[in-house]
C-alpha atoms as a PDB file:
ATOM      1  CA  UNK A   1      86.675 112.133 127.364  1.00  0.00           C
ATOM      2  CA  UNK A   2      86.315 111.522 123.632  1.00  0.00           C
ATOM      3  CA  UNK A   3      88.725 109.940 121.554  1.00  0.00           C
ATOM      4  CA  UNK A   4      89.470 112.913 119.402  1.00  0.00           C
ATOM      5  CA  UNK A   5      90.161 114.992 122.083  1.00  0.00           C
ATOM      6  CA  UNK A   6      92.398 112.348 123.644  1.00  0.00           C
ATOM      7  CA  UNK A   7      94.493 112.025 120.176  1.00  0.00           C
ATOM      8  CA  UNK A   8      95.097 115.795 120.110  1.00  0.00           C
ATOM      9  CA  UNK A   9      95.664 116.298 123.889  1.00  0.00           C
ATOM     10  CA  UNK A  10      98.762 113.319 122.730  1.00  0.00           C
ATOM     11  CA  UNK A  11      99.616 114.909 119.209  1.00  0.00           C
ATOM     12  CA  UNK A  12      99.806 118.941 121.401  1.00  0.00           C
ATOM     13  CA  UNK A  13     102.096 116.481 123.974  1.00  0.00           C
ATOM     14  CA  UNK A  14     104.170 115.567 121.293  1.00  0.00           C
ATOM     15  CA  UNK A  15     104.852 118.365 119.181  1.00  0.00           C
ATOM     16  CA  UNK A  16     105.481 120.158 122.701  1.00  0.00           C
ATOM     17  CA  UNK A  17     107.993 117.297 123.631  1.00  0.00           C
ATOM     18  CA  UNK A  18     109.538 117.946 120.067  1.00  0.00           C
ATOM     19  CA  UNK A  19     109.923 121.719 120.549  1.00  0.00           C
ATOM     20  CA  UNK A  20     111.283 121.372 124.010  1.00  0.00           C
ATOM     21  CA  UNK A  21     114.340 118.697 122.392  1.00  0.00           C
ATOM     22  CA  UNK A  22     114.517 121.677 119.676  1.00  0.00           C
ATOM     23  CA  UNK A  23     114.881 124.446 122.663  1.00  0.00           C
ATOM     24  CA  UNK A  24     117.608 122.345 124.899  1.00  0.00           C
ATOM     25  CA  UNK A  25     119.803 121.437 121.824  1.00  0.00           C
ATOM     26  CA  UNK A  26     120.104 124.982 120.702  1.00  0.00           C
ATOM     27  CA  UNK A  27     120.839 126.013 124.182  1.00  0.00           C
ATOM     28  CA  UNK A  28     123.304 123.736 124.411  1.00  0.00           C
ATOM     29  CA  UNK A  29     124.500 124.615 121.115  1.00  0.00           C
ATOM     30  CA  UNK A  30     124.442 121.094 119.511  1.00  0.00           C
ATOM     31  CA  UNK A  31     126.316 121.194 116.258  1.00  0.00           C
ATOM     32  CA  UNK A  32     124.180 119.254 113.798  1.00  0.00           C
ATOM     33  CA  UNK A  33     121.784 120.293 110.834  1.00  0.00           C
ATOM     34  CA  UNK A  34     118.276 120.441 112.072  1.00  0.00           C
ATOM     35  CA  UNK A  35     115.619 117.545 110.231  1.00  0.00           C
ATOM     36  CA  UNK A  36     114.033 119.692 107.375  1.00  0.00           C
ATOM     37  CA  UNK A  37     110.736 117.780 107.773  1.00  0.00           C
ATOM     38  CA  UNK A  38     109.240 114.908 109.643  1.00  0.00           C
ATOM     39  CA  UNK A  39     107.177 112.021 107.644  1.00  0.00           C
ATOM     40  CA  UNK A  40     103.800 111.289 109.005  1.00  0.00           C
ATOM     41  CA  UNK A  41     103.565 108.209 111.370  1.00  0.00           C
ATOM     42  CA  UNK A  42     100.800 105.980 112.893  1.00  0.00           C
ATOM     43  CA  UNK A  43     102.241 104.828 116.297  1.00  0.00           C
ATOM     44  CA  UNK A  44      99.827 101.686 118.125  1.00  0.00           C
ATOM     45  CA  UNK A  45      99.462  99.133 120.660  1.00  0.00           C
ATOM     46  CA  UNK A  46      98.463  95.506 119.815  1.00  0.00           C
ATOM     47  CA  UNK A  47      98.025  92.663 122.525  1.00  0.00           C
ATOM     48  CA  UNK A  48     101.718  91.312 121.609  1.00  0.00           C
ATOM     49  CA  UNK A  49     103.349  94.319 120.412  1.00  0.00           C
ATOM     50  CA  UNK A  50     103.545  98.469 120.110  1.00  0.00           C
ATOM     51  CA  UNK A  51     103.869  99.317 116.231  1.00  0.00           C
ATOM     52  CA  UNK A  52     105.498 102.265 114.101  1.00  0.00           C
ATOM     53  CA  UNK A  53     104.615 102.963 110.737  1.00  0.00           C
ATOM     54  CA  UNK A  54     105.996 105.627 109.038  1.00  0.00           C
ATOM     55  CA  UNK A  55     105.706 107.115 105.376  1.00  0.00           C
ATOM     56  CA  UNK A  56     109.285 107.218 104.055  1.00  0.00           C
ATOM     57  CA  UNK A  57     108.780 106.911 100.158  1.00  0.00           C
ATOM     58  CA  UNK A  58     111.292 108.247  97.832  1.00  0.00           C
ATOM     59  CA  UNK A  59     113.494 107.046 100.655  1.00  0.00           C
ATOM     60  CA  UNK A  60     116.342 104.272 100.316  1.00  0.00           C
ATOM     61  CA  UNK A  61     116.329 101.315 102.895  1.00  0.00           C
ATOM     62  CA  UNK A  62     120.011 102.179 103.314  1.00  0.00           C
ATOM     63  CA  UNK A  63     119.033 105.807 104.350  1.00  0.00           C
ATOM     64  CA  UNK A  64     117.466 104.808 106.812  1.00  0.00           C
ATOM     65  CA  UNK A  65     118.455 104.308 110.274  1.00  0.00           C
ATOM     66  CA  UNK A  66     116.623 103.279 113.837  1.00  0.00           C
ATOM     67  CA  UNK A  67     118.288 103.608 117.552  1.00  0.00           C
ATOM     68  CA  UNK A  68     116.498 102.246 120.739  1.00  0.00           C
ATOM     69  CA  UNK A  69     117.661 103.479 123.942  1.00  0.00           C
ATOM     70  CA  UNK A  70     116.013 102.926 126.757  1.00  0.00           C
ATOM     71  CA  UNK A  71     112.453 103.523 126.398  1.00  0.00           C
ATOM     72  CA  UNK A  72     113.083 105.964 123.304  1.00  0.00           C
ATOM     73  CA  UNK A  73     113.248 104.995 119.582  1.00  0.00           C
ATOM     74  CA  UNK A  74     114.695 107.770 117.336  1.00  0.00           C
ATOM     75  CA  UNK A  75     113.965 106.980 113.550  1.00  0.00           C
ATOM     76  CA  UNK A  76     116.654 108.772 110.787  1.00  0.00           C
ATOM     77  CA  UNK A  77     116.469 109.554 106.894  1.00  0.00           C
ATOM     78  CA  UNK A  78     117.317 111.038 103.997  1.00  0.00           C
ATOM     79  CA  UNK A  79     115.069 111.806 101.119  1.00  0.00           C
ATOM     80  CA  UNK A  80     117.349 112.539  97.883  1.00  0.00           C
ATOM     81  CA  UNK A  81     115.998 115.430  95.826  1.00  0.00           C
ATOM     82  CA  UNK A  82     113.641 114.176  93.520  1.00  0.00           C
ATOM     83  CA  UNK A  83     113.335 117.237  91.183  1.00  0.00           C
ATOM     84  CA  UNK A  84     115.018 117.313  87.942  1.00  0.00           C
ATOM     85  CA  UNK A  85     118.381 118.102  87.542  1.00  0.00           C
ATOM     86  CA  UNK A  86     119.917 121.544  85.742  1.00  0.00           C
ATOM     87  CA  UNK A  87     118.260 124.751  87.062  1.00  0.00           C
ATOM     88  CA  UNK A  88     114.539 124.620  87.543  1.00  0.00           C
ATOM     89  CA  UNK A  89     111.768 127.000  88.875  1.00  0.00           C
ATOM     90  CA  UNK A  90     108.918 125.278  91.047  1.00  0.00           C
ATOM     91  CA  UNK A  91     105.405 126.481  90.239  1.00  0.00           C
ATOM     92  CA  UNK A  92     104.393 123.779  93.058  1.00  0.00           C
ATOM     93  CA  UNK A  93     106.803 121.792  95.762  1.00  0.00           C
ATOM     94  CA  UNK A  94     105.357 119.817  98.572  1.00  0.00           C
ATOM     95  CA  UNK A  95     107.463 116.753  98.376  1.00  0.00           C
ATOM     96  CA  UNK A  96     110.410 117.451 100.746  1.00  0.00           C
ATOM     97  CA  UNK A  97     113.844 116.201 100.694  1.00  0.00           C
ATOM     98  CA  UNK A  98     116.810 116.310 102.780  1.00  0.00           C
ATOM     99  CA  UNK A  99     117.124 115.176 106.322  1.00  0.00           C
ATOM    100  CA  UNK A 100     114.257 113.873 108.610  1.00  0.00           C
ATOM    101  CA  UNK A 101     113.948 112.444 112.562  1.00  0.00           C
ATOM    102  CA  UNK A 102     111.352 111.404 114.442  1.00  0.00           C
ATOM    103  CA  UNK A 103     111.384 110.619 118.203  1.00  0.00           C
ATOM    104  CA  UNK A 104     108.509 108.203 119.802  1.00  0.00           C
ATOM    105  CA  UNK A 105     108.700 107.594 123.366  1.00  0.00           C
ATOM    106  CA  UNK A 106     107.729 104.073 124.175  1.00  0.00           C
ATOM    107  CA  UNK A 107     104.930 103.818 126.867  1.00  0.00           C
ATOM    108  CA  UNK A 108     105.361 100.180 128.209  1.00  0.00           C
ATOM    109  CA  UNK A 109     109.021  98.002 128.054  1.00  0.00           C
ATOM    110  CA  UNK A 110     109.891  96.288 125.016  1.00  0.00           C
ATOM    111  CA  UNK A 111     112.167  93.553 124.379  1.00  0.00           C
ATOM    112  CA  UNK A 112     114.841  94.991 122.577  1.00  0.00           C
ATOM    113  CA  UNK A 113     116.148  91.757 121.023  1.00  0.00           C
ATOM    114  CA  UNK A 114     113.029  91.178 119.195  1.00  0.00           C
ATOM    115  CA  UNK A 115     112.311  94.446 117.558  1.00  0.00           C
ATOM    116  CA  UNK A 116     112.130  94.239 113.720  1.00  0.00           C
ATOM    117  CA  UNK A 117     112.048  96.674 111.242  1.00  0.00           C
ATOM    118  CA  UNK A 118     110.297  96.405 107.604  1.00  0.00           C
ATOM    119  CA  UNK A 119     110.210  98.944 104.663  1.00  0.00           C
ATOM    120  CA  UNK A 120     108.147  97.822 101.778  1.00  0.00           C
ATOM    121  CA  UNK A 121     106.348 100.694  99.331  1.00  0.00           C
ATOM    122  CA  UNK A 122     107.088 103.602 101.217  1.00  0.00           C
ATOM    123  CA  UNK A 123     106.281 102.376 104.685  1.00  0.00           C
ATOM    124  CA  UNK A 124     108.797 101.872 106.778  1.00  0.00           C
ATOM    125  CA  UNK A 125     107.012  99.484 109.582  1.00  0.00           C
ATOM    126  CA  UNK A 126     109.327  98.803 113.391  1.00  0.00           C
ATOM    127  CA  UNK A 127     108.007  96.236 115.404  1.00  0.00           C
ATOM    128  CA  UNK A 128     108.586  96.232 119.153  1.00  0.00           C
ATOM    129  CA  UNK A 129     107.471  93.375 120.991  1.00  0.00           C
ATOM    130  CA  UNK A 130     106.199  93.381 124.996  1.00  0.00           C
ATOM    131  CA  UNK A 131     108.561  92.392 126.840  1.00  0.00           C
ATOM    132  CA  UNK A 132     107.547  89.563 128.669  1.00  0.00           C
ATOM    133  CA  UNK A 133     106.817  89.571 132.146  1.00  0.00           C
ATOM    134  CA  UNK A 134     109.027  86.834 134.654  1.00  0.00           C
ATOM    135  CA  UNK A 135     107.825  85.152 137.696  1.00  0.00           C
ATOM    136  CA  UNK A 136     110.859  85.065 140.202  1.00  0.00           C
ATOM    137  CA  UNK A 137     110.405  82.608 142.336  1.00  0.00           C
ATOM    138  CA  UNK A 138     111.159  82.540 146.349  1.00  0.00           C
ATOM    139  CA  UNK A 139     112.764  80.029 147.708  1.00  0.00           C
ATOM    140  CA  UNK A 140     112.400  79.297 151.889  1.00  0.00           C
ATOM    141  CA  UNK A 141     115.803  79.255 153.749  1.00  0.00           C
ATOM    142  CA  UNK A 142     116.173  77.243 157.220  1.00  0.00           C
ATOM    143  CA  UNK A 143     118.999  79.376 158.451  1.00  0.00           C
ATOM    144  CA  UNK A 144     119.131  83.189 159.199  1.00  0.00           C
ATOM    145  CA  UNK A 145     122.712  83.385 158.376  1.00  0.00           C
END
């Protein structure tokens, strides 16, 4: 299979995955305002670590906020209006503001304790390290009791 058509066979899976957690919280009627847009990520394995960066600029540090449960990260923002203030007419808009989330499911454990998070020029970069794998060892017992 070639890479291109493995990357959009995984961005259809995701955008499906996205519209499905759309679909179940308005059935469930979830009271909260929906994300008005979602920032382009780059999501990637390394040998020690799996890797998140995400375009957040125009975006405070203090706006932003991660939560890792279980094997899901959720990533949370808020773009302030950047326009000018006082009534204005766009000729041309494309930079968003308001509310964003973004959901990555994480395909391999991490090590929650070592997870770091970085946002320098726009790029907000998270960190998730492998979690290590332990050898348990077995120990031989003389009784059956």
């Amino acid at each position: 299979m070639h890479r291109l058509i493995k990357l959009r066979v995984i961005r259809d899976r995701e955008r499906l995955e996205e519209r499905m957690r759309r679909w179940m919280e308005a059935l469930f009627e979830i009271e909260q305002a929906p994300p008005c847009f979602q920032p382009a990520a780059d999501f990637f394995e390394t040998p020690e670590a799996l890797v998140l960066r995400m375009e957040a600029p125009g975006v405070d540090a203090q706006d932003l906020s991660l939560t890792l449960t279980g094997r899901e990260l959720v990533i949370r923002g808020l773009r302030q209006s950047s326009g000018p203030p006082g009534p204005t007419r766009f000729l041309h808009q494309e930079l968003r503001s308001g509310a964003f989330e973004r959901t990555f499911f994480l395909p391999i454990p991490i090590d929650p304790s070592g997870v770091t998070a970085q946002y320098l020029d726009g790029i907000l970069e998270v960190r998730l390290p492998r979690q290590a794998s332990r050898r348990i060892p077995v120990k031989e017992t003389q009784d059956r009791e």
